[in-house]
N, C-alpha and C. Protein backbone atom coordinates (compact mmCIF):
# COMPACT_ATOMS: atom_id res chain seq x y z
N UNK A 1 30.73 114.49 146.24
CA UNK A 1 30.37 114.43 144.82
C UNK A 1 29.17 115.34 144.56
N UNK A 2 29.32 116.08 143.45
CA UNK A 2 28.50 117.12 143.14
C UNK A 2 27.23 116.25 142.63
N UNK A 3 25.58 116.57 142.91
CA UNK A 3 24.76 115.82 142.36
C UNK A 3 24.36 115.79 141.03
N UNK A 4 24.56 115.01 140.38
CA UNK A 4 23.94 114.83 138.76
C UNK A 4 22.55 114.98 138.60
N UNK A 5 22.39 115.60 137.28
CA UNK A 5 20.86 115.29 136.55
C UNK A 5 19.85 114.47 137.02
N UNK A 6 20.93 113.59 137.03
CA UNK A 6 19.73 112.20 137.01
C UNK A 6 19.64 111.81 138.82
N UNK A 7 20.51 112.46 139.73
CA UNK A 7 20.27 112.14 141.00
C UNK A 7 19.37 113.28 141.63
N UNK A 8 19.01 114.68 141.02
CA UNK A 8 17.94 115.55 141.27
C UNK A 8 16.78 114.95 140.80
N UNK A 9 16.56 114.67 139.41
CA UNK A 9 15.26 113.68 139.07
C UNK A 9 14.93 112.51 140.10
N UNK A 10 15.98 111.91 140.51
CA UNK A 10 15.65 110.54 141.64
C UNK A 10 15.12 111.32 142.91
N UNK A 11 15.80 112.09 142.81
CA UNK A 11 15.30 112.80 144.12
C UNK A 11 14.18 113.42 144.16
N UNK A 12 13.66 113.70 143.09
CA UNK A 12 12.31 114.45 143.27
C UNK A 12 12.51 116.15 143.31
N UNK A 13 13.95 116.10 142.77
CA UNK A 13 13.99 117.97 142.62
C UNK A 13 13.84 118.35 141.32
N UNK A 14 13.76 117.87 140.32
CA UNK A 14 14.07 118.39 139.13
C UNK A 14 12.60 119.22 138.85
N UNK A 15 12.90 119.73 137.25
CA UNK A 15 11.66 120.69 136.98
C UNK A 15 10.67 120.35 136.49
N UNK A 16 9.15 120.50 137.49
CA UNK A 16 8.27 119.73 137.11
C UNK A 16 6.60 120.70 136.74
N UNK A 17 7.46 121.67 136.04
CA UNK A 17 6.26 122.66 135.53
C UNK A 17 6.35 124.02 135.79
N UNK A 18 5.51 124.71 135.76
CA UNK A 18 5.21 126.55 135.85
C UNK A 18 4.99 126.09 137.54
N UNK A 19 4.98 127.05 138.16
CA UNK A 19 4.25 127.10 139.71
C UNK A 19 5.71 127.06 140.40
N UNK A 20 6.83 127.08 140.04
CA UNK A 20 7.92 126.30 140.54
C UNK A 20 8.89 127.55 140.52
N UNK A 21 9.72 127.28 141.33
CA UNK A 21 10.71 128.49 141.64
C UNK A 21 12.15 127.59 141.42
N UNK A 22 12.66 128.07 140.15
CA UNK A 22 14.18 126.96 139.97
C UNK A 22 15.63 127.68 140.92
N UNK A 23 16.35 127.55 141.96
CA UNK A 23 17.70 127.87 141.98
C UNK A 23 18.79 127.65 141.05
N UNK A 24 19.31 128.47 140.42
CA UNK A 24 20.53 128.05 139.70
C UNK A 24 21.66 128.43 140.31
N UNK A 25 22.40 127.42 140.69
CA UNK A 25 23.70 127.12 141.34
C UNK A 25 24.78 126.96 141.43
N UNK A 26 25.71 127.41 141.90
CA UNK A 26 26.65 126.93 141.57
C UNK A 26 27.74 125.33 141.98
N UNK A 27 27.87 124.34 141.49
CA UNK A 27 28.01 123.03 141.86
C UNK A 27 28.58 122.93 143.37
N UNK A 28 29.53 124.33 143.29
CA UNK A 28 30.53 124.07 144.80
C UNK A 28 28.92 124.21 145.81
N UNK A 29 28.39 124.35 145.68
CA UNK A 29 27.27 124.52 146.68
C UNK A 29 25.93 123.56 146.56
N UNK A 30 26.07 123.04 146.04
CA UNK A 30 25.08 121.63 145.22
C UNK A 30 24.73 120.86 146.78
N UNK A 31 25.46 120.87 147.67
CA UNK A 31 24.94 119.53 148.75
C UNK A 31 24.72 120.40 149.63
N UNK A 32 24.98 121.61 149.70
CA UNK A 32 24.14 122.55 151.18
C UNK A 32 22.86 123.10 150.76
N UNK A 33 22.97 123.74 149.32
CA UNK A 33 20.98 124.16 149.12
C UNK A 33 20.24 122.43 148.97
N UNK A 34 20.64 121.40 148.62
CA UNK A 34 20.24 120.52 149.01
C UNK A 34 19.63 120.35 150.15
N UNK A 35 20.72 120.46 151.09
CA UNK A 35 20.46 120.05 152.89
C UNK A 35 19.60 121.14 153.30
N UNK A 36 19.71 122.56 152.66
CA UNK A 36 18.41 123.45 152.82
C UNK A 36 17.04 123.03 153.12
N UNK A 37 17.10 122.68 151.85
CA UNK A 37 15.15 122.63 150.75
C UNK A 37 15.06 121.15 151.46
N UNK A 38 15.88 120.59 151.72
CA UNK A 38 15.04 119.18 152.51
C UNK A 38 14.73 119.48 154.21
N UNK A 39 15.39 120.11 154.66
CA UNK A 39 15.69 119.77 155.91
C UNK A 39 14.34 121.13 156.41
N UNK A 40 14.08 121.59 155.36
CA UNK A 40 13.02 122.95 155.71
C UNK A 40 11.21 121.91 154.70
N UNK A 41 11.25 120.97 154.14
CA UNK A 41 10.44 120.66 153.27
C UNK A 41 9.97 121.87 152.07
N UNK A 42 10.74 122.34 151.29
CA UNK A 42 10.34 123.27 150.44
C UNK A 42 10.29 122.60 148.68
N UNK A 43 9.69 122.13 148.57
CA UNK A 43 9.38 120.88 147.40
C UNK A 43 8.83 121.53 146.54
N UNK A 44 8.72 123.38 146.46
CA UNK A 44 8.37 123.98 145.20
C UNK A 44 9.64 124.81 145.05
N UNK A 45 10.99 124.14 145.15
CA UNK A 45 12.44 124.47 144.49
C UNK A 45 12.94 123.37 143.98
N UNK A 46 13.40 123.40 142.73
CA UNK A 46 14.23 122.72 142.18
C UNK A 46 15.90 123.25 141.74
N UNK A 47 16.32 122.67 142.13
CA UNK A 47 18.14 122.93 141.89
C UNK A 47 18.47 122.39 140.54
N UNK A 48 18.99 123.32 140.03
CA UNK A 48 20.30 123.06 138.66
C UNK A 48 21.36 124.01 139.26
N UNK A 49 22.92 123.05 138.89
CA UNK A 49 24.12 123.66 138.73
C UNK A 49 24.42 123.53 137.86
N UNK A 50 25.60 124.62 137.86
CA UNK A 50 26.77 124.52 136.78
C UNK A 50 27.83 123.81 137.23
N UNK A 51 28.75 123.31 136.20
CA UNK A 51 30.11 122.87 137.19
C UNK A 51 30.93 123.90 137.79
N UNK A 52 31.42 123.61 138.80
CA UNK A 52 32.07 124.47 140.04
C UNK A 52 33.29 124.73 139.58
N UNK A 53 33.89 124.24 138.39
CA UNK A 53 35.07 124.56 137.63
C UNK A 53 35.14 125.53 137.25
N UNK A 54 33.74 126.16 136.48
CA UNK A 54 33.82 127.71 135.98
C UNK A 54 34.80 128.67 136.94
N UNK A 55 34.70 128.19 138.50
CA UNK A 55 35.72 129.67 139.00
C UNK A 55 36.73 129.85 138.96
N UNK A 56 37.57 128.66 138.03
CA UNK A 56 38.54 128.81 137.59
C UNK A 56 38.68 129.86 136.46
N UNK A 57 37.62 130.01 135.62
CA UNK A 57 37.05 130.92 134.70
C UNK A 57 36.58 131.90 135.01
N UNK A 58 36.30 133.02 135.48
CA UNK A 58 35.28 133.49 136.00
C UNK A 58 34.59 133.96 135.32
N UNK A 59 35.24 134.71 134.38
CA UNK A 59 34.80 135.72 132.91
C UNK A 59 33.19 134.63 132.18
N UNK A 60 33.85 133.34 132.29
CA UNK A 60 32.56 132.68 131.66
C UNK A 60 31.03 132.40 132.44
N UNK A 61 31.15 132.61 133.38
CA UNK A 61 30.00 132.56 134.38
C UNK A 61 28.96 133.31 134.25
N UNK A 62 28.85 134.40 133.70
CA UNK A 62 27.89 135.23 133.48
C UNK A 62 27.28 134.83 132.37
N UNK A 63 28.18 134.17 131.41
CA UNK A 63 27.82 133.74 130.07
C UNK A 63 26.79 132.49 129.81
N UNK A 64 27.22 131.28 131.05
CA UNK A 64 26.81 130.16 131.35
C UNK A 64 25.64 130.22 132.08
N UNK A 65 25.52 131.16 133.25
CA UNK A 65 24.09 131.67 133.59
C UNK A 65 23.29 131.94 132.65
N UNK A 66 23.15 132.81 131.93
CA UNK A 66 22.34 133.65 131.33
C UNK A 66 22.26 132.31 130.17
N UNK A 67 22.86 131.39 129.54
CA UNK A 67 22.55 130.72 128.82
C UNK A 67 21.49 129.37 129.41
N UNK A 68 21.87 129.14 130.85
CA UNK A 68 21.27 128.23 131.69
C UNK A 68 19.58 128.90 131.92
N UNK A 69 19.62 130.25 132.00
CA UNK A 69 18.47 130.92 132.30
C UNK A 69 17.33 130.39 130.89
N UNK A 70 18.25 131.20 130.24
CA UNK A 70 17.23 130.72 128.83
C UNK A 70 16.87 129.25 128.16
N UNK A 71 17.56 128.56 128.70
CA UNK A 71 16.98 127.28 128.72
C UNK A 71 15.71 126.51 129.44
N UNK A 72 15.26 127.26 130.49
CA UNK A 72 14.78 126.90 131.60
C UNK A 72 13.71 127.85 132.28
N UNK A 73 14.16 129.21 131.60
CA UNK A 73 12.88 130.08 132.14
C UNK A 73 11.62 129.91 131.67
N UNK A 74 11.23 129.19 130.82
CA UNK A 74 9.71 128.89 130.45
C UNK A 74 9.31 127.97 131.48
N UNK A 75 9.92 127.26 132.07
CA UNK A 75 9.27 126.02 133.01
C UNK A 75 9.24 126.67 134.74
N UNK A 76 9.35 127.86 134.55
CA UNK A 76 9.21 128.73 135.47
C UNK A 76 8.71 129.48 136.00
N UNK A 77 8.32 130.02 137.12
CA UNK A 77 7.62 131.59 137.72
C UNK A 77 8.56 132.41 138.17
N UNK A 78 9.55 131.41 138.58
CA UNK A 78 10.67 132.17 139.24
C UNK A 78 11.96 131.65 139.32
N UNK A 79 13.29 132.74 139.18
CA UNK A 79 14.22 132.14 139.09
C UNK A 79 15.37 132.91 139.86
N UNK A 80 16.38 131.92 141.04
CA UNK A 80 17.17 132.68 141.77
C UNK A 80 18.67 132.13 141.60
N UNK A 81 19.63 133.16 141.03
CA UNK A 81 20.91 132.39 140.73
C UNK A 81 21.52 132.55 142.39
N UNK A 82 21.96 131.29 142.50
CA UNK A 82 23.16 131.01 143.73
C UNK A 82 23.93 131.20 143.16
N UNK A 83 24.47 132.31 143.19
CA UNK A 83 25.99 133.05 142.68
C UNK A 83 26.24 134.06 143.66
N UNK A 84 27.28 134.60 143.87
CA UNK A 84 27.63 135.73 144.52
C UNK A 84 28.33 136.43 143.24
N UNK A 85 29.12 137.76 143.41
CA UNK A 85 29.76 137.84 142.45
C UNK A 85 30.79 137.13 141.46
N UNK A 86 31.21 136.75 142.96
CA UNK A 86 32.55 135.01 142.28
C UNK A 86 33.75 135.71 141.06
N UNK A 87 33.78 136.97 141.23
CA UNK A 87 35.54 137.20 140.13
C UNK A 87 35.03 137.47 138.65
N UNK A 88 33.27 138.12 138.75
CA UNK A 88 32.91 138.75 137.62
C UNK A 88 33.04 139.99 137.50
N UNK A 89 33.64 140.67 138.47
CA UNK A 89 33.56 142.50 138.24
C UNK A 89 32.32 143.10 137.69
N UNK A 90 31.34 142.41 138.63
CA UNK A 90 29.95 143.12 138.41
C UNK A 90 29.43 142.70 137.36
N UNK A 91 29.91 141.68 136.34
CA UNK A 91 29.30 141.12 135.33
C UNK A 91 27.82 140.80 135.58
N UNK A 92 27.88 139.44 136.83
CA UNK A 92 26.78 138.33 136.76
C UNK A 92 25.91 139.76 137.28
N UNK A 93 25.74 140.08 138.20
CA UNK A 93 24.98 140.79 138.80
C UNK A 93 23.87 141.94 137.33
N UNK A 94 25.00 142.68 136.73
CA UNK A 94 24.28 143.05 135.27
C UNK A 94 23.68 142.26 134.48
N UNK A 95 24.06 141.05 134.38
CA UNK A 95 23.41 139.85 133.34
C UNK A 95 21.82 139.44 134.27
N UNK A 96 21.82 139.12 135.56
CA UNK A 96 20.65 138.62 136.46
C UNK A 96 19.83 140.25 136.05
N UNK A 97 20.10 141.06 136.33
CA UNK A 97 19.38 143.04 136.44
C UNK A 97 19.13 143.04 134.83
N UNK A 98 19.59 142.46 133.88
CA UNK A 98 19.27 142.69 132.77
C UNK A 98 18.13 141.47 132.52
N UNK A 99 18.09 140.56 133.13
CA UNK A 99 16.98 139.53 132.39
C UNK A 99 16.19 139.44 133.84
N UNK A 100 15.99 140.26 134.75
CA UNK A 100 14.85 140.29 135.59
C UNK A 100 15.09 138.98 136.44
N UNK A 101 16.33 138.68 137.07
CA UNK A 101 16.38 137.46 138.12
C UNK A 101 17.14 138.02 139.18
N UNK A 102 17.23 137.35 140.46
CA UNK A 102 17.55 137.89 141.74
C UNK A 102 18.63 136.66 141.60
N UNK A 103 19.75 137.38 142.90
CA UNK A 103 20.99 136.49 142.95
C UNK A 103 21.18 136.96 144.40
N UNK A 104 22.12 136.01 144.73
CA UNK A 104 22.19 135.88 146.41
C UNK A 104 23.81 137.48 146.55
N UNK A 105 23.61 137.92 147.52
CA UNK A 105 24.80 139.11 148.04
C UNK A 105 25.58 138.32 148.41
N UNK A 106 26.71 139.41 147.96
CA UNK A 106 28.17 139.27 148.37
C UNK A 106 28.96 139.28 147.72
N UNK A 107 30.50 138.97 147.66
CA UNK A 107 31.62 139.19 146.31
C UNK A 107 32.10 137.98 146.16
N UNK A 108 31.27 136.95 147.38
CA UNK A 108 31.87 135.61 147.32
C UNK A 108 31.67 134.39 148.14
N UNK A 109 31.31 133.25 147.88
CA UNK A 109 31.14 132.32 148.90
C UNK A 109 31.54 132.59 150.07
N UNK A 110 32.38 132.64 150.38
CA UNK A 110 33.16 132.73 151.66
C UNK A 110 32.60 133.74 152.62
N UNK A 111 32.23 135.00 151.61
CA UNK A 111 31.76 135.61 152.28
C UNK A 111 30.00 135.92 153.12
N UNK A 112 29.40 135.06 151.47
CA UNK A 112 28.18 134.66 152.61
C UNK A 112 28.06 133.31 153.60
N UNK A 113 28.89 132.26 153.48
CA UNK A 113 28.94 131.67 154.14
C UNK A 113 29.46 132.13 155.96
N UNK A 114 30.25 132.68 155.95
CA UNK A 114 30.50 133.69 157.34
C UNK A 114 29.37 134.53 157.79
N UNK A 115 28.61 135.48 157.15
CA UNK A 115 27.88 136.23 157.12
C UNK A 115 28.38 137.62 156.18
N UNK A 116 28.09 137.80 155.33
CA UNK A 116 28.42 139.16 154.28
C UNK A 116 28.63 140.20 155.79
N UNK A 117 28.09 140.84 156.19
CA UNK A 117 28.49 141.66 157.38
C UNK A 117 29.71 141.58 157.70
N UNK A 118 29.41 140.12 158.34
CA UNK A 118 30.42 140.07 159.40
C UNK A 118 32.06 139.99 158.42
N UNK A 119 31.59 139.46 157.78
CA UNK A 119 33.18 139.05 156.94
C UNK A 119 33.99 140.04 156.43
N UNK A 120 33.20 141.70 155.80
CA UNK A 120 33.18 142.62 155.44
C UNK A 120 34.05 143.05 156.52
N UNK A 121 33.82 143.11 158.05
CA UNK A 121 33.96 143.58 159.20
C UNK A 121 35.37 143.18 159.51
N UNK A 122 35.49 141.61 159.48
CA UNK A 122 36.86 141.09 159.85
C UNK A 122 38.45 142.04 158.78
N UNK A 123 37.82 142.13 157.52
CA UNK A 123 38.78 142.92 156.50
C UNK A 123 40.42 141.77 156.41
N UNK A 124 39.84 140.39 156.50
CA UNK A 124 41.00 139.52 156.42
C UNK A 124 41.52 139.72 154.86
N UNK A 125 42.79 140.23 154.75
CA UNK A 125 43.54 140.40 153.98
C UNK A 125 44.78 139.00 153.38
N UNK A 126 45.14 138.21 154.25
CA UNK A 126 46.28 137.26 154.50
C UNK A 126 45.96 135.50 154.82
N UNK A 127 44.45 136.11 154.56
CA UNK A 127 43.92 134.49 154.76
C UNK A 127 43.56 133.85 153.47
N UNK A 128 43.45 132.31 153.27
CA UNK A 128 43.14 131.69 152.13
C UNK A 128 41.83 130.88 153.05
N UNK A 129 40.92 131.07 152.21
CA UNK A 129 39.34 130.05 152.22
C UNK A 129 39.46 128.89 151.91
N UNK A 130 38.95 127.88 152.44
CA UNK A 130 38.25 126.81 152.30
C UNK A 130 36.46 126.42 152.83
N UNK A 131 36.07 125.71 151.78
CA UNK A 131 34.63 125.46 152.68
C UNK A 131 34.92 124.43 152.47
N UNK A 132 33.78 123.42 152.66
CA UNK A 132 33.00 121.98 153.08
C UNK A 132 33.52 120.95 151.71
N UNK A 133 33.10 121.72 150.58
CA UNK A 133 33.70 121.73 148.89
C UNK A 133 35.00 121.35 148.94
N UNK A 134 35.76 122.52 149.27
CA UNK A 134 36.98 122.89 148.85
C UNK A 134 38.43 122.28 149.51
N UNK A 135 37.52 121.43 151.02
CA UNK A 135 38.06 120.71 151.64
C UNK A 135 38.01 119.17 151.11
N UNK A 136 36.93 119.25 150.31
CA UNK A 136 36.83 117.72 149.99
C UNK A 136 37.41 117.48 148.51
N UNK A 137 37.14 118.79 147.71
CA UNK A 137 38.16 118.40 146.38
C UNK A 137 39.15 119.50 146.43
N UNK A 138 40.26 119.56 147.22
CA UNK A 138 41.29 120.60 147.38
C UNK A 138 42.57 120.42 146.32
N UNK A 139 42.36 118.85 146.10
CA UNK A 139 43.57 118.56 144.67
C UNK A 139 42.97 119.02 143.35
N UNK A 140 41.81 118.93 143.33
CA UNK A 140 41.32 118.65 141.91
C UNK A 140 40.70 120.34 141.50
N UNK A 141 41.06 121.52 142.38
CA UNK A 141 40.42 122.38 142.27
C UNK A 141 41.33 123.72 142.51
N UNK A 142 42.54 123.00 143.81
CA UNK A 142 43.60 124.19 144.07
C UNK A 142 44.57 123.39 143.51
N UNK A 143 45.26 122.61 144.26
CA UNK A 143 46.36 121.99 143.87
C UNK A 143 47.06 121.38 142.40
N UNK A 144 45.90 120.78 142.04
CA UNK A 144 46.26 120.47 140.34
C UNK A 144 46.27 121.23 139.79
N UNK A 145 45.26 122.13 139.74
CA UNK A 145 44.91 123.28 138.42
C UNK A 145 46.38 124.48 138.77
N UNK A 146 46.72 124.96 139.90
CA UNK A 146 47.87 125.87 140.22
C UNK A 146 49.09 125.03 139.84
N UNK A 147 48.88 123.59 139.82
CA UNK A 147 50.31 123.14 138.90
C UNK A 147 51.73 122.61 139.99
N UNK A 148 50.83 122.90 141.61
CA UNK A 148 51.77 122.62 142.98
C UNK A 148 51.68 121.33 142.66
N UNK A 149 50.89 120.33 142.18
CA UNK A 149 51.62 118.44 142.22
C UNK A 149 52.89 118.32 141.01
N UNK A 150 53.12 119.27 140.21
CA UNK A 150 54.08 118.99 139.33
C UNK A 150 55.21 120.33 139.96
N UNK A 151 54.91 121.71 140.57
CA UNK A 151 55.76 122.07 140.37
C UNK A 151 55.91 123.01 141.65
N UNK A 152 55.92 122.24 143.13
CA UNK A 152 55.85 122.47 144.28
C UNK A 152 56.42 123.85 144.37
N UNK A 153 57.66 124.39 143.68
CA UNK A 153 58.26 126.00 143.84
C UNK A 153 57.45 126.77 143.58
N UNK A 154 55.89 126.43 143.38
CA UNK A 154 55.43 127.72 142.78
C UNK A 154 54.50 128.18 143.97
N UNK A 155 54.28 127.52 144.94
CA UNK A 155 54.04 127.80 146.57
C UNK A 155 54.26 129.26 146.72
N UNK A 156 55.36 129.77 146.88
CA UNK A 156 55.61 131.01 147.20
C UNK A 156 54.97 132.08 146.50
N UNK A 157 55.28 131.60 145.16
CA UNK A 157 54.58 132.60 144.30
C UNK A 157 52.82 132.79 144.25
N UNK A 158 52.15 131.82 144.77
CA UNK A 158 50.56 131.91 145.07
C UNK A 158 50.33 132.29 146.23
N UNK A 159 51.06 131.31 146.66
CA UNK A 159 50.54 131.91 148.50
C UNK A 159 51.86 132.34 149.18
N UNK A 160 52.61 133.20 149.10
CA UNK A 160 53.81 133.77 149.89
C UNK A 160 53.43 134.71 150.80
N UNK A 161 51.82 135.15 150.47
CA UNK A 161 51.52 136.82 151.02
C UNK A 161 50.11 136.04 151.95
N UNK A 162 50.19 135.31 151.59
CA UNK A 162 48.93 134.28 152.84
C UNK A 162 49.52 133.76 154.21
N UNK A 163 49.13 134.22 155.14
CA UNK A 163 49.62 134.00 156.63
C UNK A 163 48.45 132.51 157.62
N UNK A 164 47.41 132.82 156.94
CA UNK A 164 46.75 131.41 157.82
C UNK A 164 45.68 130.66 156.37
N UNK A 165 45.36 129.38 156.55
CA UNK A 165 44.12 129.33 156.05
C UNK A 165 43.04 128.98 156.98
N UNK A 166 41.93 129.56 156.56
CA UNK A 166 40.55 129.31 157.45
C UNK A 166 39.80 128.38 156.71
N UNK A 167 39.28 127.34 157.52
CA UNK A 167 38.19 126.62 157.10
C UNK A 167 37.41 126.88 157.36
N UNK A 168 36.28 127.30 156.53
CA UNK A 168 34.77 127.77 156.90
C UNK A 168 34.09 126.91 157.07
N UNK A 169 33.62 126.11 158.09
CA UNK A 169 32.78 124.74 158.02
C UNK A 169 31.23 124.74 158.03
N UNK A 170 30.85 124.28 157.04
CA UNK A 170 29.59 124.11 156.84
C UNK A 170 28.69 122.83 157.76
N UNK A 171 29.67 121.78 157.89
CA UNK A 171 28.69 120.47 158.82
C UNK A 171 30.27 120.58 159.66
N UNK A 172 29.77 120.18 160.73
CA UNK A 172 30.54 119.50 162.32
C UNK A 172 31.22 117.95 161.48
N UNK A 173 32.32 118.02 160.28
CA UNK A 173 32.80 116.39 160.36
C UNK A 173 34.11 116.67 160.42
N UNK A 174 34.71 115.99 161.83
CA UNK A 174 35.80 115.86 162.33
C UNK A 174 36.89 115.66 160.93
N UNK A 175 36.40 114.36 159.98
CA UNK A 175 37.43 113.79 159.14
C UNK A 175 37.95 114.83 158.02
N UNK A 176 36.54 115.70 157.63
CA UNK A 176 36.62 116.80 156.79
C UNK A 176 37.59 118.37 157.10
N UNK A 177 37.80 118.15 159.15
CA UNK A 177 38.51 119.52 159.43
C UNK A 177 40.02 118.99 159.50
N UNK A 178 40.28 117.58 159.41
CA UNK A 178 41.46 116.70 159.10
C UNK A 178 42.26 117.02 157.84
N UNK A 179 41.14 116.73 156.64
CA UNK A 179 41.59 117.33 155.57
C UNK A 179 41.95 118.75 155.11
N UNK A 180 41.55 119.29 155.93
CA UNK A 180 41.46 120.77 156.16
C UNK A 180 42.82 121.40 156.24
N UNK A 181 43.09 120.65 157.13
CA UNK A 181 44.21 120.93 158.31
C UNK A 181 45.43 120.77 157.87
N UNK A 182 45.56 119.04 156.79
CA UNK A 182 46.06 118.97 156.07
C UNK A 182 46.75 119.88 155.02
N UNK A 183 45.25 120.56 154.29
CA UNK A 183 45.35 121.75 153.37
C UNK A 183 46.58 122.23 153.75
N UNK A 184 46.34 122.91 154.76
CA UNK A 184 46.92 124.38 155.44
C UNK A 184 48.45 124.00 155.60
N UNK A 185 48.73 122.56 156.06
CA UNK A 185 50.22 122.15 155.93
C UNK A 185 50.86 122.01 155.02
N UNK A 186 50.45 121.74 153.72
CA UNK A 186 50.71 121.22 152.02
C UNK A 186 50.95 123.04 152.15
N UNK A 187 50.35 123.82 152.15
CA UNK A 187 50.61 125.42 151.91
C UNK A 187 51.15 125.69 152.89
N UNK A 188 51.74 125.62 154.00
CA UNK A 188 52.65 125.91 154.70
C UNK A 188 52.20 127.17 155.52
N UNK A 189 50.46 126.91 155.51
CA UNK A 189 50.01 127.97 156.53
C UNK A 189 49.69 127.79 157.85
N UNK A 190 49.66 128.58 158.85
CA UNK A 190 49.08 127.98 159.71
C UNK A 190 47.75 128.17 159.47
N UNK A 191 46.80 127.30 160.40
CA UNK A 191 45.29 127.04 160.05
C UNK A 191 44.22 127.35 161.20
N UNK A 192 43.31 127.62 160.94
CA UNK A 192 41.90 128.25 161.76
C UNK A 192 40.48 127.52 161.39
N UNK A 193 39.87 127.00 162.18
CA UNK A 193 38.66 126.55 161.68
C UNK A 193 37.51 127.44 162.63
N UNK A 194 36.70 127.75 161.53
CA UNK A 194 35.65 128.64 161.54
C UNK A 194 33.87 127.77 161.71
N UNK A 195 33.39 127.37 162.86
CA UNK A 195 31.87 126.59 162.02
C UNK A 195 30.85 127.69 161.77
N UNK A 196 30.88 127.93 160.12
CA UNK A 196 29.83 128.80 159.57
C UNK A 196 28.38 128.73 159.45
N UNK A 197 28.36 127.21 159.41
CA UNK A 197 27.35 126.51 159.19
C UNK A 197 26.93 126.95 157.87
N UNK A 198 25.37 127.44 156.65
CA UNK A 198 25.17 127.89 155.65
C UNK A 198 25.49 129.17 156.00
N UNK A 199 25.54 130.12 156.70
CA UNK A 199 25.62 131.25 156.84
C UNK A 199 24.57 132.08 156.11
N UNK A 200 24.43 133.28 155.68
CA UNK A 200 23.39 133.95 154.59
C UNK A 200 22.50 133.27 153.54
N UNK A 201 23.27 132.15 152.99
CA UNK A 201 22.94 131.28 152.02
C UNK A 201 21.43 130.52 152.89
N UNK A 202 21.55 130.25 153.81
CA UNK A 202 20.53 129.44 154.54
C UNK A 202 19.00 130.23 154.20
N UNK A 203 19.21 131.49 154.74
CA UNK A 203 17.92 132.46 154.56
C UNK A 203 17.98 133.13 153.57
N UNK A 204 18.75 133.07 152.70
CA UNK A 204 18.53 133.42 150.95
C UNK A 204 17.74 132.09 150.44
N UNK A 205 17.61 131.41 150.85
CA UNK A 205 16.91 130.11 149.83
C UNK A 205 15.83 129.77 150.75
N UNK A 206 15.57 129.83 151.94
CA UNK A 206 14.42 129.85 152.86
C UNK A 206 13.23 130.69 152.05
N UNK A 207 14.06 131.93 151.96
CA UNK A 207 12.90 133.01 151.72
C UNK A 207 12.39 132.94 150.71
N UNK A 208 13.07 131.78 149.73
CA UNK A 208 12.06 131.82 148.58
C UNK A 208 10.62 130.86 148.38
């Protein structure tokens, strides 16, 4: 479950003045910059997301940033969007370069979670992603929204040209590479598990 408003305020992350460096996030990533900023004690970041639905959208993401920015940049010194490009065609990246904010590299989760390098390097063409997220809401994010619980023939037509899926694993949980695994059988791929751990993302939010 992605964390709410009111479970960053309980927590002691929310925004509590100038001096403060806000991440803006994207929800699919809400419980690893979490496990970051605690597990390092960095208590001058506070996290806001968006919902992780937008990447169904992508076109709107740049729009929703930059509106999230301006809500929030007065209670600020500093501000870093957790975005990668995510299926903006260079949008977000112009919107952050146009209002003076930094955003994390890459063209995509997946890919900083592996390492941007390295992933660049592999040039996997035939694989479908999963992370930590995507394993835990895989109905409510692939499966429902593509329309496979009502209209299973359309399998071929999404994934016909996909040969494995990889799970990129962010934590070591057995039950989570289950579901995984699962995934990959419902799509009729064979499957690979990857432990990425945060990958890039880890020392993009360290360094701030």
């Amino acid at each position: 479950m992605i964390p709410s408003d009111e479970d960053l305020t309980r927590n002691g992350l929310e925004a509590r003045g100038a001096g403060r460096v806000l991440i803006l996030a994207c929800g699919a990533l809400a419980r690893e910059i979490l496990a970051i900023i605690r597990a390092n004690g960095m208590d001058h970041l506070d996290l806001h997301c968006l919902p992780a639905i937008l990447h169904n959208s992508p076109d709107n993401i740049p729009g929703a940033v930059e509106e999230a920015i301006a809500a929030r940049r007065g209670a600020y010194d500093r501000i870093f969007v957790a975005y990668a490009d995510c299926g903006t065609g260079g949008r977000l990246a112009e919107t952050c370069e146009r209002l003076g904010v930094e955003m994390i590299e890459g063209p995509h989760c997946y890919s900083f979670f592996e390492g941007n390098a390295e992933f660049a390097a592999r040039g996997e063409v035939t694989a479908f992603y999963l992370t930590d997220f995507l394993a835990r809401q895989f109905d409510a994010f692939v499966w429902q929204p593509l329309g496979l619980d009502r209209h299973p023939e359309l399998r071929d037509m999404y994934f016909g040209n996909y040969e494995k899926l990889v799970y990129q694993a962010q934590t070591d949980d057995p039950a989570l590479t289950e579901k995984a695994r699962d995934c990959a059988a419902r799509l009729g791929l064979s499957f690979e598990r990857r432990f990425t751990g945060y990958g890039d993302l880890a020392p993009a939010i360290t360094a701030l």
